[in-house]
Protein backbone atom coordinates (compact mmCIF):
# COMPACT_ATOMS: atom_id res chain seq x y z
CA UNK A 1 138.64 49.78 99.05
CA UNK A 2 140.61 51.46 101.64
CA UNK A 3 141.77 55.47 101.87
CA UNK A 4 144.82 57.01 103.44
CA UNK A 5 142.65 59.75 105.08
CA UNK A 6 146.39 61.15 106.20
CA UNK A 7 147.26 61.72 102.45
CA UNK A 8 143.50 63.50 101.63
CA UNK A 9 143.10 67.12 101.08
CA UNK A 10 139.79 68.99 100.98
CA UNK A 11 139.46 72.35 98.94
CA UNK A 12 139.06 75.62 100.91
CA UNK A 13 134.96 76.06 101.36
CA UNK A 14 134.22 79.39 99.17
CA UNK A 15 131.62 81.55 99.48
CA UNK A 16 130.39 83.38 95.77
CA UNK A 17 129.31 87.03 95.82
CA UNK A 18 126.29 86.50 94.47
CA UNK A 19 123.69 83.22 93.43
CA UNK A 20 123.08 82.28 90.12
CA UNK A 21 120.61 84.43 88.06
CA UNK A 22 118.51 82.06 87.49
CA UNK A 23 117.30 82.08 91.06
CA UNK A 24 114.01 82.05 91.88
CA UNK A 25 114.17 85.82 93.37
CA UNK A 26 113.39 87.74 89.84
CA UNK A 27 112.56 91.57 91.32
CA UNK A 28 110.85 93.77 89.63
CA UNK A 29 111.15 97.16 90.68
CA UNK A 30 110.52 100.22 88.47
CA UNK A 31 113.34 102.64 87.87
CA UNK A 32 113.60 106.23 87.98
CA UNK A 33 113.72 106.36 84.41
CA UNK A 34 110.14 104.90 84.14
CA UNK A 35 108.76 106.75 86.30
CA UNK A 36 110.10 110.00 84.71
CA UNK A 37 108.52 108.90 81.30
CA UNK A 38 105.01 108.08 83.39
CA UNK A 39 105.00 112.01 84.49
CA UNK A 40 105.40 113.58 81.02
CA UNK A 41 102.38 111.06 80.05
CA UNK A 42 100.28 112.72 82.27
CA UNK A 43 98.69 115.89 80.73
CA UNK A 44 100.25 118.44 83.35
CA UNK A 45 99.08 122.29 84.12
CA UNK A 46 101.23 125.10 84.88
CA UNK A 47 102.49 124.63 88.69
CA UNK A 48 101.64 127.06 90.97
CA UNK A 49 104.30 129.84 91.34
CA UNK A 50 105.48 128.80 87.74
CA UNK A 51 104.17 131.99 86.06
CA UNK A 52 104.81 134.38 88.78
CA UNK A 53 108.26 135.80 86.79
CA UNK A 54 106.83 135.41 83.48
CA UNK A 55 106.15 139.19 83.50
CA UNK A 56 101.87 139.18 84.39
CA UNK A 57 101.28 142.49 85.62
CA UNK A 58 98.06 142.03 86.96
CA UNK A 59 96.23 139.51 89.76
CA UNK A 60 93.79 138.89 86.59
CA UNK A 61 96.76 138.11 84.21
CA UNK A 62 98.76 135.91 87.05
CA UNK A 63 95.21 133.85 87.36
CA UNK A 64 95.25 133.47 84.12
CA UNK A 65 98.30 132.02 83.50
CA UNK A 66 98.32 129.63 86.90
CA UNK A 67 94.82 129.42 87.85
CA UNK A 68 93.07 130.51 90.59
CA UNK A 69 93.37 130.44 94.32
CA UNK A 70 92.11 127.54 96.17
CA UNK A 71 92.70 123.72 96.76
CA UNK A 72 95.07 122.34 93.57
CA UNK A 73 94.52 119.19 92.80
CA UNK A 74 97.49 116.60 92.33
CA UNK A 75 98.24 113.18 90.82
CA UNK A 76 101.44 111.67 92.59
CA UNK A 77 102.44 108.46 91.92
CA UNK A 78 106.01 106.62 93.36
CA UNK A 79 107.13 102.62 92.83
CA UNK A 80 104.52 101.53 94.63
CA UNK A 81 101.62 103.65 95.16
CA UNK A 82 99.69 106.27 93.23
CA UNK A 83 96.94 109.01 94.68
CA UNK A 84 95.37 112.33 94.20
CA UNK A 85 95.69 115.24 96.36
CA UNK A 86 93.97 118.68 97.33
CA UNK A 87 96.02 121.33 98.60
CA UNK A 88 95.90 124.85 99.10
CA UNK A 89 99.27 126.32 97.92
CA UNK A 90 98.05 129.79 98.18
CA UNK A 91 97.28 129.51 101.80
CA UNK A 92 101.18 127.88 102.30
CA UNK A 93 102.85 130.23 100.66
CA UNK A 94 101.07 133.04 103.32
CA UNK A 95 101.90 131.55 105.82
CA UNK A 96 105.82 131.45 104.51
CA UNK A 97 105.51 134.97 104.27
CA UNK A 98 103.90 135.87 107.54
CA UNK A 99 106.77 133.69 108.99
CA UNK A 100 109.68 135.52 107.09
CA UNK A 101 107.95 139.02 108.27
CA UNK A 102 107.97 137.92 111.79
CA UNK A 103 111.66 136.85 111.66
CA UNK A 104 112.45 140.03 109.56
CA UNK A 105 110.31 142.23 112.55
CA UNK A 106 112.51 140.41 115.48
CA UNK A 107 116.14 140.41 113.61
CA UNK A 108 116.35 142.85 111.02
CA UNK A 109 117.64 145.55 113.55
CA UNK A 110 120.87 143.21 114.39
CA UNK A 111 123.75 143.05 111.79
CA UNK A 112 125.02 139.50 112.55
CA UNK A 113 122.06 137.58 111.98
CA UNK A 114 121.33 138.83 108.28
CA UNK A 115 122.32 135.60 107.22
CA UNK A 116 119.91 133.45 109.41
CA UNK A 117 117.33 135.84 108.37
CA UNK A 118 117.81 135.21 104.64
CA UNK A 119 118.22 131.44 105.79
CA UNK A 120 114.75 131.36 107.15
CA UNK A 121 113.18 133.45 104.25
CA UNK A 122 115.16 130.07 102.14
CA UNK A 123 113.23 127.76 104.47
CA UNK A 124 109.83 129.58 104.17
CA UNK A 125 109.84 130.79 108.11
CA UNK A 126 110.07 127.06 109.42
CA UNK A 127 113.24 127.90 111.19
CA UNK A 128 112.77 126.76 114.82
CA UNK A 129 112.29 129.02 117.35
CA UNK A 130 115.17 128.02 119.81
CA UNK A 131 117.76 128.52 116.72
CA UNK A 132 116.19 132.09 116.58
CA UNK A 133 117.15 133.38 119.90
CA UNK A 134 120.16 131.31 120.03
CA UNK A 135 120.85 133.79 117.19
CA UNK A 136 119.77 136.50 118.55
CA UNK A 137 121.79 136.65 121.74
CA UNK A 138 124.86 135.37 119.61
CA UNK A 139 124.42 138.98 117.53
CA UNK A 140 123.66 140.52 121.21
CA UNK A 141 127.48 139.54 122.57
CA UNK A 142 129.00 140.81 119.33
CA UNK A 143 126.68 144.13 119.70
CA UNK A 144 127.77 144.78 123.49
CA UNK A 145 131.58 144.00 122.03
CA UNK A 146 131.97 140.32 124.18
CA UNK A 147 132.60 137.31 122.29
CA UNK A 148 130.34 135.09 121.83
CA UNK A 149 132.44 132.08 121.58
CA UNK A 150 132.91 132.38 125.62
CA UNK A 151 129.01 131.78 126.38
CA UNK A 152 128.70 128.09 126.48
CA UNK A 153 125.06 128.46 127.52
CA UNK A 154 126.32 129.29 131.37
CA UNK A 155 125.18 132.73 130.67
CA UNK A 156 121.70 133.81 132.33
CA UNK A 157 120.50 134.72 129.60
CA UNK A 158 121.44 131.98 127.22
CA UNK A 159 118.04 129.93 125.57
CA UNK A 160 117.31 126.42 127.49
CA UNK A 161 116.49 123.38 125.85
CA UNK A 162 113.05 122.56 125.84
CA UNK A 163 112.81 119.70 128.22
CA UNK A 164 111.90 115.91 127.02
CA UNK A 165 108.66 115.21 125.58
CA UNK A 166 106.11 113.25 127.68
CA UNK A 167 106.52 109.94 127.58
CA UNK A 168 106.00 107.07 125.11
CA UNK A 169 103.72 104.11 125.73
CA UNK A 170 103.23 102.81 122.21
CA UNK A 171 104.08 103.57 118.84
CA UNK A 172 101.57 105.70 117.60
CA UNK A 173 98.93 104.79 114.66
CA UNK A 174 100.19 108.14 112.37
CA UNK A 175 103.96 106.85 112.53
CA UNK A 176 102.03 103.57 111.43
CA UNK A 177 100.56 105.57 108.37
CA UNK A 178 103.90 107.03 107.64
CA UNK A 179 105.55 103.78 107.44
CA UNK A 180 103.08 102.20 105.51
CA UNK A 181 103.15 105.21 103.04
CA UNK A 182 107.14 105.78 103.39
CA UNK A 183 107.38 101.67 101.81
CA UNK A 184 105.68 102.09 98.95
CA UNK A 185 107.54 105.61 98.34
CA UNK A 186 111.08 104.23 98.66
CA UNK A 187 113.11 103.51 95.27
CA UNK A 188 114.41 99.77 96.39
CA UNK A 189 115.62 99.61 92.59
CA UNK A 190 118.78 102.12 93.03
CA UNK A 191 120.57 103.18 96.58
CA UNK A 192 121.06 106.68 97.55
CA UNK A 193 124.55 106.62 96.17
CA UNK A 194 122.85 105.73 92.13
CA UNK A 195 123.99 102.50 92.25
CA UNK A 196 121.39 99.40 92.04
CA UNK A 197 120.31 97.53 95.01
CA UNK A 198 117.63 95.31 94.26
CA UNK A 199 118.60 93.22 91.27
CA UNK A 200 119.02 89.17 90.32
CA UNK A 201 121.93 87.18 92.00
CA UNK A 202 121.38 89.24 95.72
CA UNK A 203 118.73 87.89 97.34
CA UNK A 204 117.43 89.85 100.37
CA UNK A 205 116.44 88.82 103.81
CA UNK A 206 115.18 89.38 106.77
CA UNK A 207 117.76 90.22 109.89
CA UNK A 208 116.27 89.81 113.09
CA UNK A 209 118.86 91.52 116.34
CA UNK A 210 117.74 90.96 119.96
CA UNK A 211 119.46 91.52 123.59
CA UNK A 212 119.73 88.89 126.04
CA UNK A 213 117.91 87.57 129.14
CA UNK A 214 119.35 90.44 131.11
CA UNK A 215 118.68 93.39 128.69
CA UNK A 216 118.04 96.22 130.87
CA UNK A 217 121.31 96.40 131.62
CA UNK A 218 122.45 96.75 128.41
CA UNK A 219 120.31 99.27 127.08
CA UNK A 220 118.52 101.08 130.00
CA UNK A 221 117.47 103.73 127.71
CA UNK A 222 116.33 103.93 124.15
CA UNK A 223 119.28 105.40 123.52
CA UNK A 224 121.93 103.12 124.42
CA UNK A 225 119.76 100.84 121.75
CA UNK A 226 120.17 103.56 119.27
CA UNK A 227 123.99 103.44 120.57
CA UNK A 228 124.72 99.95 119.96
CA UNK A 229 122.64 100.11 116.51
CA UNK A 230 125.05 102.69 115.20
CA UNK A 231 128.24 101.30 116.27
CA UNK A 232 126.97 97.90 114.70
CA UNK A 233 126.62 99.67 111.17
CA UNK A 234 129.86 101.32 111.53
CA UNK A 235 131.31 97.68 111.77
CA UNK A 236 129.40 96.08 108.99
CA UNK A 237 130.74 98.89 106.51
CA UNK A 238 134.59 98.41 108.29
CA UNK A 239 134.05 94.15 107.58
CA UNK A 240 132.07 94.23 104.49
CA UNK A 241 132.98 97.09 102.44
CA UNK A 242 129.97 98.57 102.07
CA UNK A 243 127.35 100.47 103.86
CA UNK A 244 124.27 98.66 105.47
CA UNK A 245 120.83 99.41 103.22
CA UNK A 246 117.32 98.73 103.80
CA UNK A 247 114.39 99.87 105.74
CA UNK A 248 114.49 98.74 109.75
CA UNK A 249 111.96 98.35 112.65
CA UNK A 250 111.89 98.18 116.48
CA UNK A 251 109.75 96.05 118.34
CA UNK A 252 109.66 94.40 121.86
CA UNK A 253 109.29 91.20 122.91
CA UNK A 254 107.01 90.26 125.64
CA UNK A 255 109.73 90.33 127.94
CA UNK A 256 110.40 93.48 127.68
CA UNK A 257 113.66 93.53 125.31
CA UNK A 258 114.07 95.30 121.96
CA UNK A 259 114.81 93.64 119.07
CA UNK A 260 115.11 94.83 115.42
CA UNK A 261 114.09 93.66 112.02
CA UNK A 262 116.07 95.36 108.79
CA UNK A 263 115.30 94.36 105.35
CA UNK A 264 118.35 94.24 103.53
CA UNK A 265 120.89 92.47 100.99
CA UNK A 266 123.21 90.32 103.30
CA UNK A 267 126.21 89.47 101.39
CA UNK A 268 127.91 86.97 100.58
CA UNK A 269 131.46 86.04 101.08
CA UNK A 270 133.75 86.47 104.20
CA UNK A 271 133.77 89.43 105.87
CA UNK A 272 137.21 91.28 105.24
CA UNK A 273 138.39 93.48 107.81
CA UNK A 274 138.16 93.76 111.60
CA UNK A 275 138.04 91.37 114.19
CA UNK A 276 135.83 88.93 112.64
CA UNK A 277 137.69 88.91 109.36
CA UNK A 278 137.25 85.99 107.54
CA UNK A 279 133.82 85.00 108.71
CA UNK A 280 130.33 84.22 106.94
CA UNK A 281 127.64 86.89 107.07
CA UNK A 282 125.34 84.79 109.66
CA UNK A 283 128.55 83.73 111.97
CA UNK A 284 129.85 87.67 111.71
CA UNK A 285 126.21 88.67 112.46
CA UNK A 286 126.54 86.57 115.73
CA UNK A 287 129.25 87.52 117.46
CA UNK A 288 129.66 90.97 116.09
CA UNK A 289 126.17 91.78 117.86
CA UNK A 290 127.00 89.88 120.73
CA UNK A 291 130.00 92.21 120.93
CA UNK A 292 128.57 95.25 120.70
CA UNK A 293 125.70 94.74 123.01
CA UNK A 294 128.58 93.78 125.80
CA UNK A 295 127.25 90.22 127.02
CA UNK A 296 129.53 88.99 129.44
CA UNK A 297 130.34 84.86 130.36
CA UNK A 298 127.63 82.46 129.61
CA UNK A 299 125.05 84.65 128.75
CA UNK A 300 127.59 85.78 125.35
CA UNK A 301 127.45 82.03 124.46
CA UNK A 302 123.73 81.78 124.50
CA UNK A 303 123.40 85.28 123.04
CA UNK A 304 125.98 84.31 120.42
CA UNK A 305 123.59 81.47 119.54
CA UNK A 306 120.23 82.87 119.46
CA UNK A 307 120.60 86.79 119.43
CA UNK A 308 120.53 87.11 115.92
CA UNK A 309 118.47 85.88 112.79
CA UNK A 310 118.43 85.82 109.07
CA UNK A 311 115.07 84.58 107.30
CA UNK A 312 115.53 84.39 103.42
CA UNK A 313 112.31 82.92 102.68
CA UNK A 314 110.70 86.06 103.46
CA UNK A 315 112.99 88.02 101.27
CA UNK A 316 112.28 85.91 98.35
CA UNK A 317 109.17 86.75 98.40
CA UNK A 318 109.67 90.67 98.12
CA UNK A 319 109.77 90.84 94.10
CA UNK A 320 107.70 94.41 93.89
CA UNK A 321 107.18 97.37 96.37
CA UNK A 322 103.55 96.63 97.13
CA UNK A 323 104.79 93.25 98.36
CA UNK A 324 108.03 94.79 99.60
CA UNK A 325 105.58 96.89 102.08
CA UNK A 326 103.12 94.34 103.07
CA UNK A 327 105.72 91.08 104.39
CA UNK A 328 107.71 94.09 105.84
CA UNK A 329 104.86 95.53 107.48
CA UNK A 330 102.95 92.68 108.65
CA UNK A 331 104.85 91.87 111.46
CA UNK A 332 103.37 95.46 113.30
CA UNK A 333 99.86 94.66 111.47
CA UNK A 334 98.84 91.75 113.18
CA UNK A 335 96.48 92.44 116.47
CA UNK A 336 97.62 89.49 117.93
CA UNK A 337 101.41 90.70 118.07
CA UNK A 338 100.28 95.00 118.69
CA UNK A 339 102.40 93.92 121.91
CA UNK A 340 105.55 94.54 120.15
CA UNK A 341 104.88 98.24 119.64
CA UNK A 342 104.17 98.70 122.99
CA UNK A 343 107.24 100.36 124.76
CA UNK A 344 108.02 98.59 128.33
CA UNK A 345 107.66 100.25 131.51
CA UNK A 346 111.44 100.66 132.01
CA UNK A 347 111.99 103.01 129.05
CA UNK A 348 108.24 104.64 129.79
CA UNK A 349 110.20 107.58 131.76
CA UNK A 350 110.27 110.94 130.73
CA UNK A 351 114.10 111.13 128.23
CA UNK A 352 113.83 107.00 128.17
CA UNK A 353 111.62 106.82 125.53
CA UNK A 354 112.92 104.66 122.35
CA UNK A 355 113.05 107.55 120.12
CA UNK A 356 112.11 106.31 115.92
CA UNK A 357 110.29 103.16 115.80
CA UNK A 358 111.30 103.20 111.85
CA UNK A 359 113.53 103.88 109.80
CA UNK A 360 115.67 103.34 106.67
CA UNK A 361 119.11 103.36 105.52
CA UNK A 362 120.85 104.31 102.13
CA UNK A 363 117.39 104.55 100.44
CA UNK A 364 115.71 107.71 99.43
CA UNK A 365 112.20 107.99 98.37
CA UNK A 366 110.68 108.80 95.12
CA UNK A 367 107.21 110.67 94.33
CA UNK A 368 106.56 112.79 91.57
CA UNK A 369 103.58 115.06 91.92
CA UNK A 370 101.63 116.50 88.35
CA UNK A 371 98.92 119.23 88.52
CA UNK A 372 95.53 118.47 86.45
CA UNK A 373 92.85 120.40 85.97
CA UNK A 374 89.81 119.68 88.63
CA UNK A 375 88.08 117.99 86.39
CA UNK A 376 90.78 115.17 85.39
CA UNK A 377 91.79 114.98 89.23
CA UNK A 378 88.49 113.93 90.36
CA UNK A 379 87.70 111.59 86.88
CA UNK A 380 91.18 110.06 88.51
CA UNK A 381 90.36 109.90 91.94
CA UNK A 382 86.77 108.12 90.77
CA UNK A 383 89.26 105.80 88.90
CA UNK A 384 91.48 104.93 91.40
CA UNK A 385 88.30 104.05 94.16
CA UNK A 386 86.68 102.05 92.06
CA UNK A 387 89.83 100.07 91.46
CA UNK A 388 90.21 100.14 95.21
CA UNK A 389 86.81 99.01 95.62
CA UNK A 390 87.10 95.84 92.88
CA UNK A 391 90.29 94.73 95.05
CA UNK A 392 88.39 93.55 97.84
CA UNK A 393 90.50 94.00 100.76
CA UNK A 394 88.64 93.74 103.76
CA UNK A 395 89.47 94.88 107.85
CA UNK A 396 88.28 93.28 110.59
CA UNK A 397 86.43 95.91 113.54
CA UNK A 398 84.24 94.72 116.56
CA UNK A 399 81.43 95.84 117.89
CA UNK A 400 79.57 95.69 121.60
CA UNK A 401 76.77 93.34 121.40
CA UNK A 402 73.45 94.91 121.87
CA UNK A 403 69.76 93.75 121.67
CA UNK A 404 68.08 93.43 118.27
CA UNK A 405 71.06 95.04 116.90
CA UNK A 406 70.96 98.88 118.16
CA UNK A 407 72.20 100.20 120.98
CA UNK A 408 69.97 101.22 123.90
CA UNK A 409 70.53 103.55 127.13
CA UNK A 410 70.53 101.71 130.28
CA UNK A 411 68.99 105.03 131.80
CA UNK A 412 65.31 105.93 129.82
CA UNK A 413 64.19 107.93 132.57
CA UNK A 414 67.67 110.62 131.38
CA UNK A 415 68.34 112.49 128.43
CA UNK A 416 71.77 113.45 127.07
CA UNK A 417 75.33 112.61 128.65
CA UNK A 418 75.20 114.50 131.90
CA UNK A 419 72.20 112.65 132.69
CA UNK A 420 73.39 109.49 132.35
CA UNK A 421 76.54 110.64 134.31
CA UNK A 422 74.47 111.56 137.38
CA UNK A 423 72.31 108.46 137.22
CA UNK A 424 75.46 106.99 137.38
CA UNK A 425 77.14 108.11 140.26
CA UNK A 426 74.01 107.94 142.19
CA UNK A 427 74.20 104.59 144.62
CA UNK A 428 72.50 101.69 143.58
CA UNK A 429 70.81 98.26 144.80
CA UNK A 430 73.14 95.56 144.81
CA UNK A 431 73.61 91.86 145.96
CA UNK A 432 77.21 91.35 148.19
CA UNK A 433 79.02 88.21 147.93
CA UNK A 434 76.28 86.80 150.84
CA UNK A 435 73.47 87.54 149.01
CA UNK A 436 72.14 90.50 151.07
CA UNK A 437 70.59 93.62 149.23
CA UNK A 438 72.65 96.38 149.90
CA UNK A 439 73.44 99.89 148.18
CA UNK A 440 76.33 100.52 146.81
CA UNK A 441 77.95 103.79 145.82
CA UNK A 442 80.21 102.43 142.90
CA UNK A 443 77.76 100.30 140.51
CA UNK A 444 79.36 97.54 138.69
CA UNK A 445 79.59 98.35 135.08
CA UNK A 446 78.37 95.59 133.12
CA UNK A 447 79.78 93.09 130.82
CA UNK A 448 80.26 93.96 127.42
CA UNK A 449 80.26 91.21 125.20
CA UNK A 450 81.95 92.02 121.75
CA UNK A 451 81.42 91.11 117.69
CA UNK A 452 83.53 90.97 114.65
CA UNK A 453 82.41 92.22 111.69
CA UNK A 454 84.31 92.25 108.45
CA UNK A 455 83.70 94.88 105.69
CA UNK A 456 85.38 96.46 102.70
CA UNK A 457 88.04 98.99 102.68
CA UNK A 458 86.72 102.05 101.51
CA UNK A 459 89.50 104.36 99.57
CA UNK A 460 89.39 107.62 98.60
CA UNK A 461 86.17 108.77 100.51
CA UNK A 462 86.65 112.56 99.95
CA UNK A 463 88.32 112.85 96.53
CA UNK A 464 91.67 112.12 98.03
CA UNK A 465 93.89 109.78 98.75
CA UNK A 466 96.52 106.73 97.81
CA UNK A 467 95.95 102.94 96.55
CA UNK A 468 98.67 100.43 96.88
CA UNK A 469 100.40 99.17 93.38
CA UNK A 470 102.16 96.49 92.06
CA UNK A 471 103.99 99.11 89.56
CA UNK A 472 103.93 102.71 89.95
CA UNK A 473 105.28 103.28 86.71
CA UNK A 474 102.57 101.01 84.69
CA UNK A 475 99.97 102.20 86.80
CA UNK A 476 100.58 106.07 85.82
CA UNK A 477 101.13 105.23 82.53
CA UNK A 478 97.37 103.54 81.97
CA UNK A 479 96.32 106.28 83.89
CA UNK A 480 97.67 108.96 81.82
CA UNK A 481 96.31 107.04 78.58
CA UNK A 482 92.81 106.60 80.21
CA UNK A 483 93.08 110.36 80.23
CA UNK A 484 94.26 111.01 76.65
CA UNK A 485 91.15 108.71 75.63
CA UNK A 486 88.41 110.43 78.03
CA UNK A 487 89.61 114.10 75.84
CA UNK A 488 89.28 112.32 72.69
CA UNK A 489 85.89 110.78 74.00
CA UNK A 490 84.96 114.07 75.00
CA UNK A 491 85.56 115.71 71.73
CA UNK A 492 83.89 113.13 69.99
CA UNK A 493 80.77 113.63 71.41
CA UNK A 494 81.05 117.19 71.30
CA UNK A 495 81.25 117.17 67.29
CA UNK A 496 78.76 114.01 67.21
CA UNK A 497 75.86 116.81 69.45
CA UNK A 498 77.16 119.73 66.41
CA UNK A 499 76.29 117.66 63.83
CA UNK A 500 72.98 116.48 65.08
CA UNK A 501 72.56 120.37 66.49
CA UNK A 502 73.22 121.04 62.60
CA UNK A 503 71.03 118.60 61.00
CA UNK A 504 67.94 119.91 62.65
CA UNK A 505 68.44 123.36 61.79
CA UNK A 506 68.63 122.55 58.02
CA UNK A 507 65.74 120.26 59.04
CA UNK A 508 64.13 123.20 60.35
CA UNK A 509 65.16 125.33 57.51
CA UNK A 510 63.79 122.92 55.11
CA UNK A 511 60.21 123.53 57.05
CA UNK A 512 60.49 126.98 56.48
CA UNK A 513 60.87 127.64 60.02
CA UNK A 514 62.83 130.61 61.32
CA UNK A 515 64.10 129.07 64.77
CA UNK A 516 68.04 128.43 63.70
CA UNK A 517 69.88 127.60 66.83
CA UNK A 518 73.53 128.31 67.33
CA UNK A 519 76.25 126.10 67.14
């Protein structure tokens, strides 16, 4: 059977918004609203400051009704994690006030800045101290009767910046901690704007954005790559609608170039305005970053090709925070890849640096933080590192290789490190290359052979601390209810020692003995 291909029509190819809901991505993020009912399970004590307008008269009275001074002990808890904490509030709240008195001493005698003074008192005295004598010689012109508006920082007098930090080899193993702690703390179930993100029919995915062969010049600072990143999401909200979401990363390739991972929802349909209107997400992905990087020729072709990257299977598999942080984290986790965090010699200069290694975008974070009673906090903390502990997550560490397992001094005849520093530097007998004895002033330190050893996380060591959940939500609320329980376990045992207490004094009585103790 023949067909008039000349007389054959196909359909326009459409694109749906979203996938069908019974895809295999089912999240399952907890709300706000869940974790609002988890906090009024827990059986909270007065905050501190709570009191202080509640008319106590007294230190003794104030103590009374807010405790003493000293470390307060927290139970936070957010999507994805929960922890105890130990702070001293008292000691803060000093500290504010020592602050406000030294802004109050250096400003109070100047009319115009009354308002910054009441803005740092607002702040707790964390205003910076450039913004303080930019203030004050602002309120200086106006004194003298010149307007301020005509010093543009030409004037002599005028505050300088503080020059560039030093420079930035690698990302650092706190901003690490923070972005391990900032994923579990981020509400992936509703946006910034109170609308919800996360949710069946969107699957998310991984989008991967790289430079070309010849990168450097494209982005021979960190910030022309912070450049180019901002005029990309000012495009994606002009083509799709919407703004971009999601938590994002920098990394470097072993070449040298910068490339970014973002977590987000790509969506689905054509894009709808600008000059790649009527485009998929992946083919808009292409050449809008090829566009805004500024690849020129050939090299736009093969950038257009391979400069971008969307992985879904990874997003699939992002169904609760604590998997949400590890698949987005694991890419900086590996030791194999720790060359991706380290910053190339190019943008090593001092004001060249890359600037955040992390971030995120239309997401706000969500931790709510109840008082307990010391007692509770540390029944908790025991709780949550013995959970830890069951887990069994292990880390790998090495170890130099010594002799019957402890390590020895090369130097007996020297105690204590300068000793071992001078027998060092002394010269020593050596063999050159032609087999002579010779001395030589720089000994050849030896080879260190190293060992892996794997052992068991250990959470929580000092009474403080966070564990990684599934649910934050669930996990506060059978932590709240393991509370309740240990009070009515408590009283329970209290009556059961009365009563027994009471049965041996009528035992006692009953002997005609005169020993009654008291209840």
């Amino acid at each position: 059977m023949s067909v008039d291909v000349r007389h054959t029509t196909t359909a326009p190819s459409t694109v749906p918004d979203t996938v069908p809901d019974n895809w295999a991505f089912k999240p399952r993020f907890p709300s706000g609203d869940l974790l609002d009912a988890a906090r009024d399970f827990l059986p909270a004590q007065p905050a501190w400051g709570s009191a202080k307008d509640s008319g106590a008269r007294t230190l003794a009275e104030l103590s009374d009704q807010i405790g003493p001074e000293g470390p307060r002990y927290r139970v936070w808890f957010s999507p994805g994690a929960v922890g105890v904490q130990r702070k001293n509030l008292a000691r803060r709240e000093k500290s504010g006030e020592h602050g406000r008195a030294w802004a109050t001493d250096r400003m109070m005698w100047v009319d115009g800045v009354q308002q910054l003074v009441r803005t740092n008192e607002h702040l707790g005295g964390r205003a910076t101290t450039i913004s303080l004598q930019v203030a004050i010689h602002t309120a200086e012109h106006e004194k003298a009767g010149t307007k301020p508006d005509a010093c543009d920082g030409t004037c002599p007098h005028w505050p300088q910046k503080p020059p560039p930090r030093q420079e930035i080899y690698e990302w650092s193993s706190k901003s690490h901690a923070n972005m391990w702690q900032a994923m579990h703390q981020i509400d992936f179930h509703t946006d910034a704007r109170g609308q919800r993100w996360m949710r069946p029919g969107r699957v998310p995915a991984m989008v991967t954005l790289t430079y070309p062969g010849d990168w450097y010049a494209l982005a021979p600072t960190g910030r022309h790559c912070k450049r180019h990143l901002r005029m990309f999401l000012r495009r994606y909200r002009r083509a799709w609608g919407e703004p971009l979401i999601g938590p994002w990363k920098l990394e470097f390739q072993r070449r040298g170039a910068p490339h970014i991972h973002i977590l987000t929802l790509p969506p689905y349909g054509r894009a709808r305005a600008g000059r790649r209107a009527g485009m998929t997400f992946k083919t808009w992905l292409s050449h809008t970053w090829a566009d805004v990087c500024g690849a020129q020729g050939d090299e736009y072709d093969r950038h257009v090709r391979a400069g971008t990257g969307v992985d879904p299977q990874e997003g699939r598999r992002m169904q609760d925070p604590r998997k949400t942080a590890v698949y987005f984290s694991k890419h900086s986790a590996f030791r194999a890849k720790w060359y991706q965090n380290q910053v190339p010699v190019e943008w090593q200069g001092p004001g060249r640096g890359p600037g955040r290694f992390w971030g995120y975008w239309g997401l706000r974070r969500i931790v709510h933080a109840v008082e307990l009673l010391a007692d509770d906090a540390i029944a908790a903390a025991r709780l949550l590192r013995r959970w830890a502990h069951a887990q069994g997550v292990t880390r790998v560490a090495k170890h130099a290789r010594t002799p019957g397992g402890r390590a020895r001094s090369d130097h007996s005849g020297v105690i204590g490190l300068a000793g071992a520093q001078y027998a060092e530097s002394r010269p020593v007998l050596a063999r050159d290359p032609d087999g002579r004895i010779v001395w030589r002033d720089q000994p050849v330190a030896p080879t260190v052979r190293l060992r892996q050893s794997r052992s068991r996380v250990r959470r929580l060591r000092s009474g403080s601390g966070w564990v990684s959940v599934n649910q934050g939500a669930d996990f506060a609320s059978q932590l709240a209810d393991w509370l309740t329980k240990r009070y009515a376990q408590e009283r329970d045992q209290v009556h059961a020692d009365y009563a027994q207490r009471l049965r041996d004094a009528l035992f006692a009585v009953a002997l005609n003995r005169e020993h009654l103790p008291s209840p």
